[in-house]
N, C-alpha and C. Protein backbone atom coordinates (compact mmCIF):
# COMPACT_ATOMS: atom_id res chain seq x y z
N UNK A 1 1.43 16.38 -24.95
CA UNK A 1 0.22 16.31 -24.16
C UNK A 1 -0.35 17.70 -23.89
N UNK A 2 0.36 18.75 -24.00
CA UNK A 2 -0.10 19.87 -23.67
C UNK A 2 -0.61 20.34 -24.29
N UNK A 3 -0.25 20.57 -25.70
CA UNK A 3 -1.17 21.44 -26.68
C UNK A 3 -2.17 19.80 -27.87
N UNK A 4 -2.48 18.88 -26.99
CA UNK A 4 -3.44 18.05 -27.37
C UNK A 4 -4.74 18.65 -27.42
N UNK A 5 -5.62 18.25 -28.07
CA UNK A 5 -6.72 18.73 -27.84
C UNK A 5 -7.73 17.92 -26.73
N UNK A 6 -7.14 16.45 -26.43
CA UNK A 6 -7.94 15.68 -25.51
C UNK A 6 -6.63 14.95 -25.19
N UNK A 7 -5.92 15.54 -24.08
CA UNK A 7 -4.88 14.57 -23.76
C UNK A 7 -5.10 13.38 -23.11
N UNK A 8 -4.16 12.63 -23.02
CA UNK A 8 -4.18 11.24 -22.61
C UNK A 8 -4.31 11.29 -20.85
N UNK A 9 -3.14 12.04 -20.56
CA UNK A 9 -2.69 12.39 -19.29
C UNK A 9 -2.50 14.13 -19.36
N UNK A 10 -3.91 14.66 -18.50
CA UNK A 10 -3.98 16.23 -18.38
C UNK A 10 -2.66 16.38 -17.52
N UNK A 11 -1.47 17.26 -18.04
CA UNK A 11 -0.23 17.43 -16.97
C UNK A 11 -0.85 18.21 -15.89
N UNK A 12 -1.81 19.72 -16.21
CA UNK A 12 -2.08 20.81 -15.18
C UNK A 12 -2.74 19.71 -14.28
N UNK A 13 -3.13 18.26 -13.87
CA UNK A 13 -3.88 18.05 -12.62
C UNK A 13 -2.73 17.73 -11.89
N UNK A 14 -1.46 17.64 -11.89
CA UNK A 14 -0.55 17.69 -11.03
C UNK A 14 -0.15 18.98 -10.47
N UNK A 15 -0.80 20.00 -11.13
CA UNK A 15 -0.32 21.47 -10.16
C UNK A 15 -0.94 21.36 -8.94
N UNK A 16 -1.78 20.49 -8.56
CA UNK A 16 -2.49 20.40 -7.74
C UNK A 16 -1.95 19.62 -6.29
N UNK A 17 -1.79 19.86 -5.46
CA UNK A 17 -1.36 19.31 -4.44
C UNK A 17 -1.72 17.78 -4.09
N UNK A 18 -3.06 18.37 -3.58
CA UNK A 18 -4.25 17.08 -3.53
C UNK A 18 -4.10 15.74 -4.49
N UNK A 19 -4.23 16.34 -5.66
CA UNK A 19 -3.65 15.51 -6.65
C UNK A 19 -2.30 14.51 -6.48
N UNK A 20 -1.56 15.70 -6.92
CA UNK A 20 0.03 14.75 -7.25
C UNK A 20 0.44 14.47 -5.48
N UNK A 21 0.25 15.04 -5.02
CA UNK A 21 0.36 14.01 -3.50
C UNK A 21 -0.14 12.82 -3.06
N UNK A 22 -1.56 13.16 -3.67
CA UNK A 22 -2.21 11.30 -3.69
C UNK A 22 -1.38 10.90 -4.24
N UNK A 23 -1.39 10.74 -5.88
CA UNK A 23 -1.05 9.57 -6.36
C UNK A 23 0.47 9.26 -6.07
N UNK A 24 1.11 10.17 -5.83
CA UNK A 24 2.88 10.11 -5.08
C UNK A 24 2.68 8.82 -4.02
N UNK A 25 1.65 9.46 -3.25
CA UNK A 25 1.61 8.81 -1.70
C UNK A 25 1.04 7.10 -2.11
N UNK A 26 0.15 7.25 -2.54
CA UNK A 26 -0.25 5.60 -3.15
C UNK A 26 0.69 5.07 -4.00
N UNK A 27 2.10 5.36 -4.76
CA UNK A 27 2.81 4.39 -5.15
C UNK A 27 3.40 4.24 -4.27
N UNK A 28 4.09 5.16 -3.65
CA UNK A 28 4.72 5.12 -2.57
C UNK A 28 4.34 3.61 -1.50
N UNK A 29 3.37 3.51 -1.30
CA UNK A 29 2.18 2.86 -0.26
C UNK A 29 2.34 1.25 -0.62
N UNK A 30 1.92 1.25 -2.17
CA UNK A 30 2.03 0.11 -3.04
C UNK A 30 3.77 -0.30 -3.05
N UNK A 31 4.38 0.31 -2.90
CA UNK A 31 5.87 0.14 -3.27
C UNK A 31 6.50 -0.61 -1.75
N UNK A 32 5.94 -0.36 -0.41
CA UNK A 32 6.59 -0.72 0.71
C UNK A 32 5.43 -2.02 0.63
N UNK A 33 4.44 -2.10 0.62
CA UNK A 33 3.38 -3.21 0.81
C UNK A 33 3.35 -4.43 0.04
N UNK A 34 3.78 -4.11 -1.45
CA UNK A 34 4.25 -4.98 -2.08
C UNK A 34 5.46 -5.94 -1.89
N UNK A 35 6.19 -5.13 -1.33
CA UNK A 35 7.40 -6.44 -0.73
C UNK A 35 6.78 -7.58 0.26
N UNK A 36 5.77 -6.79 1.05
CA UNK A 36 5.10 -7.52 2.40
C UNK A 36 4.63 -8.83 1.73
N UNK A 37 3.73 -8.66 0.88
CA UNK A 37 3.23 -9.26 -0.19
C UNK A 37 3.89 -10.89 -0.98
N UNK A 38 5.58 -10.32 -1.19
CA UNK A 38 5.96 -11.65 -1.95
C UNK A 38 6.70 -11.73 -1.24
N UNK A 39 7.27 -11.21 0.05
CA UNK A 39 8.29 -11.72 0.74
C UNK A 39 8.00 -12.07 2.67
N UNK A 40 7.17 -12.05 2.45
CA UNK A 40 5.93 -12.81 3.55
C UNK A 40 5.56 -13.88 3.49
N UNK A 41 5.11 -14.22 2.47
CA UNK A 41 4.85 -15.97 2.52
C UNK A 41 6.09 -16.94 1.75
N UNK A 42 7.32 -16.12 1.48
CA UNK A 42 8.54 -17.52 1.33
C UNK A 42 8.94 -17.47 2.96
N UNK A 43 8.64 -16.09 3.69
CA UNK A 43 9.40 -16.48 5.43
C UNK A 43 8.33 -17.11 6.01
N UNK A 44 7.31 -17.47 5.75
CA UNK A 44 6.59 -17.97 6.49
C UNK A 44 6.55 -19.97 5.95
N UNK A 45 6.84 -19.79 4.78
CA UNK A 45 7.29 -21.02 4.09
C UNK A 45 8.52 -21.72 4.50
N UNK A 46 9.70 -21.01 4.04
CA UNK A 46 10.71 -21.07 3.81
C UNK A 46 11.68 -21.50 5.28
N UNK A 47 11.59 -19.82 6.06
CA UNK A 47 12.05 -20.15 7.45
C UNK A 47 11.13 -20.86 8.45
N UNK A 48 9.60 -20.43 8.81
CA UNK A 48 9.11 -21.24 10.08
C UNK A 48 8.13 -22.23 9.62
N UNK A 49 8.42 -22.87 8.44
CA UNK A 49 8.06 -24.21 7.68
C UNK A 49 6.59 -24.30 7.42
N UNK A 50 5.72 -23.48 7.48
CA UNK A 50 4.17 -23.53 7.79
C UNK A 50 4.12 -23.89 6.26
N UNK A 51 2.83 -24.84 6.27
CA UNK A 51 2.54 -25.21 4.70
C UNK A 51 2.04 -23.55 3.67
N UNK A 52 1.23 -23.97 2.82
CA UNK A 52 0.79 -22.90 2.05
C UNK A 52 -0.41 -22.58 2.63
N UNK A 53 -1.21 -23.17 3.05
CA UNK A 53 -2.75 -23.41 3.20
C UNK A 53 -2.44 -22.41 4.58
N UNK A 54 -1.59 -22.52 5.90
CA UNK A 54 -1.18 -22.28 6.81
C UNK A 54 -0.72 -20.38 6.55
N UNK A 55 -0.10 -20.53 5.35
CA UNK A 55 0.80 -19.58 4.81
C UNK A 55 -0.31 -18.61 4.51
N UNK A 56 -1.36 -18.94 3.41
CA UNK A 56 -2.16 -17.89 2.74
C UNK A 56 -3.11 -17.49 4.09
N UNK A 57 -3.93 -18.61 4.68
CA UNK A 57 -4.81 -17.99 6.15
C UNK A 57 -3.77 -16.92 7.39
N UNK A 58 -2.75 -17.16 7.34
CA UNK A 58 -2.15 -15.97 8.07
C UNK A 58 -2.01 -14.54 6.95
N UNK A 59 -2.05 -14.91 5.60
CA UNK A 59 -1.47 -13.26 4.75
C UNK A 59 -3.17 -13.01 4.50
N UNK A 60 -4.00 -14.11 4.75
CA UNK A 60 -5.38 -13.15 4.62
C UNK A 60 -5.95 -12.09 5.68
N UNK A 61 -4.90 -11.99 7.03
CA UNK A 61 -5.33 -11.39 7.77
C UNK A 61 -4.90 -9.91 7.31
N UNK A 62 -4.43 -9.31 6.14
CA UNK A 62 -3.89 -7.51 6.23
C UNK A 62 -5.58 -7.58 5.38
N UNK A 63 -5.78 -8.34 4.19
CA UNK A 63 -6.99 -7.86 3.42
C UNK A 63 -8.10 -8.08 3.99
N UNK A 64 -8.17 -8.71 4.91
CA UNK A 64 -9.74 -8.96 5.83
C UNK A 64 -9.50 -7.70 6.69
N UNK A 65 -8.92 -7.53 7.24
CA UNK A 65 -8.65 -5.75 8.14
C UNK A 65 -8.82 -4.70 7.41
N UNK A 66 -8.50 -5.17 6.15
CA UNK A 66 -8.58 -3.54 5.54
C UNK A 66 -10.35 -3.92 5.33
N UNK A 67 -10.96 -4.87 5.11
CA UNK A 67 -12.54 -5.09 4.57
C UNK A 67 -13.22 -4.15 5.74
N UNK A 68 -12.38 -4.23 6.63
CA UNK A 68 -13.60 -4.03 7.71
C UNK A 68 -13.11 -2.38 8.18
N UNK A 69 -12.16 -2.12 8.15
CA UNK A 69 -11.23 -1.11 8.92
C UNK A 69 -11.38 -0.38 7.55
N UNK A 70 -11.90 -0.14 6.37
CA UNK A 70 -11.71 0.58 5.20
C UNK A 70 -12.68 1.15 5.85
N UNK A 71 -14.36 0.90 5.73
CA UNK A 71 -15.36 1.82 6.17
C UNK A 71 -15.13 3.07 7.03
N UNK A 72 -14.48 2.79 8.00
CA UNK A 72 -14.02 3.75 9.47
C UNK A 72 -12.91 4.47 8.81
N UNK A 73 -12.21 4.55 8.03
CA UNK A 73 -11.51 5.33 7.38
C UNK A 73 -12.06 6.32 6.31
N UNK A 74 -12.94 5.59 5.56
CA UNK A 74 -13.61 6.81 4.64
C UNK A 74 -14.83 7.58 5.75
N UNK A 75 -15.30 6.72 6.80
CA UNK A 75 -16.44 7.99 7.39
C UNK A 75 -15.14 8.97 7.91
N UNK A 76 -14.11 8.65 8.73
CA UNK A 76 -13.54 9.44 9.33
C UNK A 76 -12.61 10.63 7.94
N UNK A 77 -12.54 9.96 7.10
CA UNK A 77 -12.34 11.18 6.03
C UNK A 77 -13.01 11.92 5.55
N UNK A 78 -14.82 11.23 5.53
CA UNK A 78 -15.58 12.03 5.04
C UNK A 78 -15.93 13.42 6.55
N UNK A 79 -15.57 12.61 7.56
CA UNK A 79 -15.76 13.66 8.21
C UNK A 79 -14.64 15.15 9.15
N UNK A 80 -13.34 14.31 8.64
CA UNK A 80 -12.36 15.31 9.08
C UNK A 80 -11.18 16.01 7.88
N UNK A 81 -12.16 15.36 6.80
CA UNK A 81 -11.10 15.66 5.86
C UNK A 81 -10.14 14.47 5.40
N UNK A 82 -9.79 14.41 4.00
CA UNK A 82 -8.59 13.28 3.94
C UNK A 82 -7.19 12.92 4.34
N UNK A 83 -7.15 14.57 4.37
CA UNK A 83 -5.48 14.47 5.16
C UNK A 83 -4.95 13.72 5.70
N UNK A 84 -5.94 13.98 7.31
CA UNK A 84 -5.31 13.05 8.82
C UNK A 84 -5.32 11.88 8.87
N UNK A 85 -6.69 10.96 7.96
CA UNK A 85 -6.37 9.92 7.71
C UNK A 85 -5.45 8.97 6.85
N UNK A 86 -5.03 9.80 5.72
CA UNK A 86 -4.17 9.62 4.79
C UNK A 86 -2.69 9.87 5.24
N UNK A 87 -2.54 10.57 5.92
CA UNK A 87 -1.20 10.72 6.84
C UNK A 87 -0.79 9.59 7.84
N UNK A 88 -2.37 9.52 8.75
CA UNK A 88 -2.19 8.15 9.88
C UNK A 88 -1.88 6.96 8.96
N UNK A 89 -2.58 6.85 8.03
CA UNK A 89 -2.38 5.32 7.21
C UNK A 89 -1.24 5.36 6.51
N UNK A 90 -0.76 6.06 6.24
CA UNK A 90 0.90 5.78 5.88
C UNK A 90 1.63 6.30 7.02
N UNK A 91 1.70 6.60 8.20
CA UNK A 91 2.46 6.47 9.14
C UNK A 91 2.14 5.12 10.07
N UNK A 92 1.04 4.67 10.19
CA UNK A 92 0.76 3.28 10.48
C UNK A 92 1.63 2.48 10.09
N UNK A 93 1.53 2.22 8.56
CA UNK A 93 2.01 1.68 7.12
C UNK A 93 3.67 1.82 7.83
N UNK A 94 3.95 2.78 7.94
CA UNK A 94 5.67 2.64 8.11
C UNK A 94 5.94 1.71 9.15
N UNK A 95 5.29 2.01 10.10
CA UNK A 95 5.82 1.67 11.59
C UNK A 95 5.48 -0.38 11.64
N UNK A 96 4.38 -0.27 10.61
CA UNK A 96 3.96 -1.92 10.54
C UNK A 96 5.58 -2.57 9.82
N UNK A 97 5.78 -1.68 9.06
CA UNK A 97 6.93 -1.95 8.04
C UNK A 97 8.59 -2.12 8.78
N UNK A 98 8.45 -0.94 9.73
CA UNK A 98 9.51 -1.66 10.44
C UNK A 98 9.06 -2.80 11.30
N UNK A 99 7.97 -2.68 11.83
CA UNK A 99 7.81 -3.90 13.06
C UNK A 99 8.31 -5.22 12.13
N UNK A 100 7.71 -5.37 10.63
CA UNK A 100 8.10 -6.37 9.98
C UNK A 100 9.34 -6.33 10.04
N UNK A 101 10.52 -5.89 9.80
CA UNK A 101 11.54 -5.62 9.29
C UNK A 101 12.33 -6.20 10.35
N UNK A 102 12.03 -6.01 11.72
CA UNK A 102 12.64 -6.38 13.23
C UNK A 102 12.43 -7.83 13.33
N UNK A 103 11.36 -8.68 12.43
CA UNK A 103 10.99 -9.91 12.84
C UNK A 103 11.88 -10.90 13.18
N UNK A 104 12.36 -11.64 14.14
CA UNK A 104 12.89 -12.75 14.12
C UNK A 104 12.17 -13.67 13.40
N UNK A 105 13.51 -14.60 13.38
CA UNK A 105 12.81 -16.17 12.21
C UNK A 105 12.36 -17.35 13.52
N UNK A 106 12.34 -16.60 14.98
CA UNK A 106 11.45 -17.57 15.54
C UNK A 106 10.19 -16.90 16.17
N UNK A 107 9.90 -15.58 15.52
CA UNK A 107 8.54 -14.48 16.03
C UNK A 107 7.86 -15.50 16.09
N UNK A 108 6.84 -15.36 17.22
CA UNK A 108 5.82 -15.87 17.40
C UNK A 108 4.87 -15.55 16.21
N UNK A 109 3.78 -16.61 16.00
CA UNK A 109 2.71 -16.29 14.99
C UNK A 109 2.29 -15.07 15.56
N UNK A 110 1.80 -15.11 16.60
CA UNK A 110 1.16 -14.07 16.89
C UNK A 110 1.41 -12.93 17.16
N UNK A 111 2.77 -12.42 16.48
CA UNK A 111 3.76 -11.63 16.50
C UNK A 111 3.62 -11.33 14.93
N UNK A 112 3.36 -12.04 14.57
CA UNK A 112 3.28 -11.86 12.71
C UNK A 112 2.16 -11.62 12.06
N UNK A 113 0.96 -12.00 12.99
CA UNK A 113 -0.58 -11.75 12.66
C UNK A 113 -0.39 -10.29 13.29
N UNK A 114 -0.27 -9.94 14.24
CA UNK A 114 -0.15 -8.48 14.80
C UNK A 114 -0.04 -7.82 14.27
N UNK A 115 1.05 -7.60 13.33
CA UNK A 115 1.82 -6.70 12.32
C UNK A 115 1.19 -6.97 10.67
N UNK A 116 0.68 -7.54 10.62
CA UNK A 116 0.13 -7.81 9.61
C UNK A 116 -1.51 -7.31 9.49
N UNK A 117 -2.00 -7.40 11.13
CA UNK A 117 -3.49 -6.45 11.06
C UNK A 117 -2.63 -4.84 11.34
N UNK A 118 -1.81 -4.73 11.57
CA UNK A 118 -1.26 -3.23 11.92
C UNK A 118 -1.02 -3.05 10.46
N UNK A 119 -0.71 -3.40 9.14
CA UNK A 119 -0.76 -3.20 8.13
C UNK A 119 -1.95 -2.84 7.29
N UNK A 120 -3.02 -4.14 7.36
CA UNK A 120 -4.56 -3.92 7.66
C UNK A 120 -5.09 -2.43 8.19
N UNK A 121 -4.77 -2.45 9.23
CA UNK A 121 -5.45 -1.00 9.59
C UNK A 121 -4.46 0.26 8.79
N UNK A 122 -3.47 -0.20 8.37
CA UNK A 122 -3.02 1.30 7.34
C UNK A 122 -3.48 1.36 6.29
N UNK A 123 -3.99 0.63 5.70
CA UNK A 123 -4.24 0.61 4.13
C UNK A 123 -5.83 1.27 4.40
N UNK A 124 -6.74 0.13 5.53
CA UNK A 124 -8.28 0.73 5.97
C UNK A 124 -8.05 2.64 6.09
N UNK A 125 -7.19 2.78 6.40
CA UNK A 125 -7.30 4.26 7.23
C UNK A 125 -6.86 5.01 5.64
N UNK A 126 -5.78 4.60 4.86
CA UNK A 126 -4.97 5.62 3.95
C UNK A 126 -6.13 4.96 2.33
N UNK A 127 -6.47 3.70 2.36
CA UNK A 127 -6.57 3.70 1.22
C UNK A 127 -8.32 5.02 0.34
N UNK A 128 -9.39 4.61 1.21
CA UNK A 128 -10.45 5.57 0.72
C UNK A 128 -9.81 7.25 1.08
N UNK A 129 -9.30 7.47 1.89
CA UNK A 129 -9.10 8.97 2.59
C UNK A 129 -8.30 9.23 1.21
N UNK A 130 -7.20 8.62 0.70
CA UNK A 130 -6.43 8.80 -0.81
C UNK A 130 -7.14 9.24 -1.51
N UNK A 131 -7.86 8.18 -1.95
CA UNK A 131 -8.75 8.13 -3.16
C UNK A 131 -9.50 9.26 -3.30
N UNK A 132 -10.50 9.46 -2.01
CA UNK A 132 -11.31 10.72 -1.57
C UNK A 132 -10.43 12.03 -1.81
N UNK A 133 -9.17 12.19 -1.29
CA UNK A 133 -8.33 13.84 -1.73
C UNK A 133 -7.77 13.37 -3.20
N UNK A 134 -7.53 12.49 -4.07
CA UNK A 134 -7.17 12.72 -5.89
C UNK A 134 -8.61 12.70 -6.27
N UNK A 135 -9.75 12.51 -6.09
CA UNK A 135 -11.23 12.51 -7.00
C UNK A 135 -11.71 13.90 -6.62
N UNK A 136 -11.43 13.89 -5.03
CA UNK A 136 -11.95 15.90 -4.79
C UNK A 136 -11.02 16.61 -5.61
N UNK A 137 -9.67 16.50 -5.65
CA UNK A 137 -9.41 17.55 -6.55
C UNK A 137 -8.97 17.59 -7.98
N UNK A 138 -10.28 17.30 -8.79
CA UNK A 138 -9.66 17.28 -10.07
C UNK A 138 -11.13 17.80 -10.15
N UNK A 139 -11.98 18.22 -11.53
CA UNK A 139 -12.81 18.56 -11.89
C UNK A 139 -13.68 17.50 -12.64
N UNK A 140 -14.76 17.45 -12.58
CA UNK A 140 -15.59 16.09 -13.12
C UNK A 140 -15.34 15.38 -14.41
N UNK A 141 -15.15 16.40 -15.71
CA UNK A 141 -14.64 15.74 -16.70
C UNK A 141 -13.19 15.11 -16.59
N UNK A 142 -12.49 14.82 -15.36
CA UNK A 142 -11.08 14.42 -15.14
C UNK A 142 -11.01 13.74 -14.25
N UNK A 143 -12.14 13.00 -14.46
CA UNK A 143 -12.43 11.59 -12.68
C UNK A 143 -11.56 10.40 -13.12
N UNK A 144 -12.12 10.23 -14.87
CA UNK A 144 -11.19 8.91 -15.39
C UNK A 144 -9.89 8.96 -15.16
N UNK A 145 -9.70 10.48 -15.87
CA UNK A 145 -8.11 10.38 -15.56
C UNK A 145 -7.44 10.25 -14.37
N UNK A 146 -8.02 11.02 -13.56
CA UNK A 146 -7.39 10.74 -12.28
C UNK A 146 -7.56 9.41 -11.64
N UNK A 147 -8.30 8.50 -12.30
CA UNK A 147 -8.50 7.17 -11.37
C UNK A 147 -7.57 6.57 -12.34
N UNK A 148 -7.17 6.21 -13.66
CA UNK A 148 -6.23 6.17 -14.57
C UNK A 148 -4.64 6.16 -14.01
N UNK A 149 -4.70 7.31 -13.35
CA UNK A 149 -3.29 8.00 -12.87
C UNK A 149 -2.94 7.37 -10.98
N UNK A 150 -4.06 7.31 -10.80
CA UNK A 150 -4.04 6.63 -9.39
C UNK A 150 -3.73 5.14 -10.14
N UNK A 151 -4.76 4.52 -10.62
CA UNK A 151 -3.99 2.96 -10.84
C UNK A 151 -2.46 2.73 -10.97
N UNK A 152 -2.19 3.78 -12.36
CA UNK A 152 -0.84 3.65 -12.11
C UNK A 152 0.34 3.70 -11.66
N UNK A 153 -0.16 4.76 -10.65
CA UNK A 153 0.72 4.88 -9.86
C UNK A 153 1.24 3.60 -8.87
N UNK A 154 0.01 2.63 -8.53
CA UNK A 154 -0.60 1.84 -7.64
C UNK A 154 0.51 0.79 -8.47
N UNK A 155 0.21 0.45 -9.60
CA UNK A 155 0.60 -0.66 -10.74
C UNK A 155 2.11 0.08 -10.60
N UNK A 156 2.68 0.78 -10.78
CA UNK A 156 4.31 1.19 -10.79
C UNK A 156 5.31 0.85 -9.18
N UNK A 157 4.07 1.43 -8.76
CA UNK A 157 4.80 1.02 -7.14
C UNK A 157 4.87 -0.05 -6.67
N UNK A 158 4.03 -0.93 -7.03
CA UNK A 158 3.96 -2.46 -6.86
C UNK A 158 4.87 -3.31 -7.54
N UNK A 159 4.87 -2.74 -9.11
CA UNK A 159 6.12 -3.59 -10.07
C UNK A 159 7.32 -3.17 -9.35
N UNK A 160 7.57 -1.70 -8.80
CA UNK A 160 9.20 -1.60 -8.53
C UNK A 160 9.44 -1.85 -7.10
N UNK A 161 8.26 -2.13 -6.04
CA UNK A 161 8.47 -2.44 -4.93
C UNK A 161 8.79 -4.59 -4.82
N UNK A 162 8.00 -5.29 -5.56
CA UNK A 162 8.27 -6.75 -5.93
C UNK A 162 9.66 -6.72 -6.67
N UNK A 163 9.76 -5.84 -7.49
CA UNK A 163 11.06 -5.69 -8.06
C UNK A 163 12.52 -5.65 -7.06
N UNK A 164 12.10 -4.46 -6.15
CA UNK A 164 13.23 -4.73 -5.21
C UNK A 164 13.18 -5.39 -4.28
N UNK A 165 12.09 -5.91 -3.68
CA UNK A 165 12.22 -7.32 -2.54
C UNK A 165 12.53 -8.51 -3.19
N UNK A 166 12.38 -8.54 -4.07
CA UNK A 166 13.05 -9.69 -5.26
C UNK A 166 14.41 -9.37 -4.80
N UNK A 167 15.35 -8.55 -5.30
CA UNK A 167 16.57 -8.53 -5.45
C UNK A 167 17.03 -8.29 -4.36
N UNK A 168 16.76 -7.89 -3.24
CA UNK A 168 16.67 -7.74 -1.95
C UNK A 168 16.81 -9.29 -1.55
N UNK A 169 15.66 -9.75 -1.86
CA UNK A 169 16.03 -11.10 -0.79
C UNK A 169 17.00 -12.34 -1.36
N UNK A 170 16.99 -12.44 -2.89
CA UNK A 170 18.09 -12.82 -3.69
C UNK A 170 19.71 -12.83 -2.78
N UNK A 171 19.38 -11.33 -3.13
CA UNK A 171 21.17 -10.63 -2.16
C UNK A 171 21.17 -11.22 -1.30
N UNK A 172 20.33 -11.31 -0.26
CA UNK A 172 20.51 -12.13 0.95
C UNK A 172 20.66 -13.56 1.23
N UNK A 173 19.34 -13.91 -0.01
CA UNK A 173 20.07 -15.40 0.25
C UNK A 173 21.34 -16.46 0.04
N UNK A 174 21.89 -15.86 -1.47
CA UNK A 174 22.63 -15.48 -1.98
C UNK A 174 24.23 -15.91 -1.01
N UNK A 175 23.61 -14.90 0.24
CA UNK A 175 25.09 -14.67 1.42
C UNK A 175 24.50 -15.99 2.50
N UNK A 176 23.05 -17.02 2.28
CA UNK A 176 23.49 -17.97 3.15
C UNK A 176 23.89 -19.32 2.39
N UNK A 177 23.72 -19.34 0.83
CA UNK A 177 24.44 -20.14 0.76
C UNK A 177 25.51 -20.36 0.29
């Protein structure tokens, strides 16, 4: 790739902070969220019996938060910079992640919608403020790539984060029966 004449994947846009910190930080992001994802609606199935219909209107509440809570994240990046918001939304992101993690199997719904808009508002806050610090720092002929390199990162963290809540909850179930 280096001595290409039109590489596939430019390596020098990772000397870049801005850069390889985004896209680090968004698999990263994709990798804890993605478990939320497939292992959210078998506990909401599985342990507190709610149908599917029941199941999907409670997991639509993280992507309707981020619809609305995304805007207020890119003005507040466009106006303080991407950092602070990109920092808050994956420290949000964690803390939603343990609150999940603490859940009892008799949490109130409304104990599970909570944490699930507290997820909502991490992705609203981290996902444009991301995007905004990997597109600022690359140079214009290197927008594709860098949106290229963000997907995949996005697409890697997601396959190996489903990957291990898969085997994760396997193991566990595994030990109840």
């Amino acid at each position: 790739e280096r001595s290409a004449a039109s590489p596939t994947l430019a390596l020098g846009l990772f000397r870049s902070p801005g850069f390889s910190g985004g896209v680090i930080a968004s698999g990263c992001q994709a990798f804890g969220f993605a478990a939320v994802s497939v292992l959210t609606p078998f506990y909401l199935t599985e342990a507190r019996g709610l149908s599917i219909v029941e199941t999907g209107a409670l997991m639509a509440t993280f992507p309707a938060v981020v619809l609305f809570v995304g805007p207020f994240g890119g003005r507040w990046s466009d106006r303080a910079g991407a950092r602070k918001p990109s920092v808050a939304g994956l420290l949000v992101g964690a803390l939603a992640l343990v609150l999940l993690g603490w859940m009892s199997v008799d949490e109130p719904i409304f104990g599970i919608v909570l944490r699930l808009l507290v997820i909502g508002v991490a992705r609203g806050f981290f996902d444009a403020a991301n995007q905004s610090m990997i597109m600022g720092s690359v140079e214009t002929d290197r927008l594709a790539t860098a949106s290229a390199a963000l997907s995949t990162s996005r697409s890697i963290g997601q396959s190996v984060g489903i990957a291990a809540a898969g085997a994760i909850f396997t193991a566990q179930a595994a030990g109840f029966a």
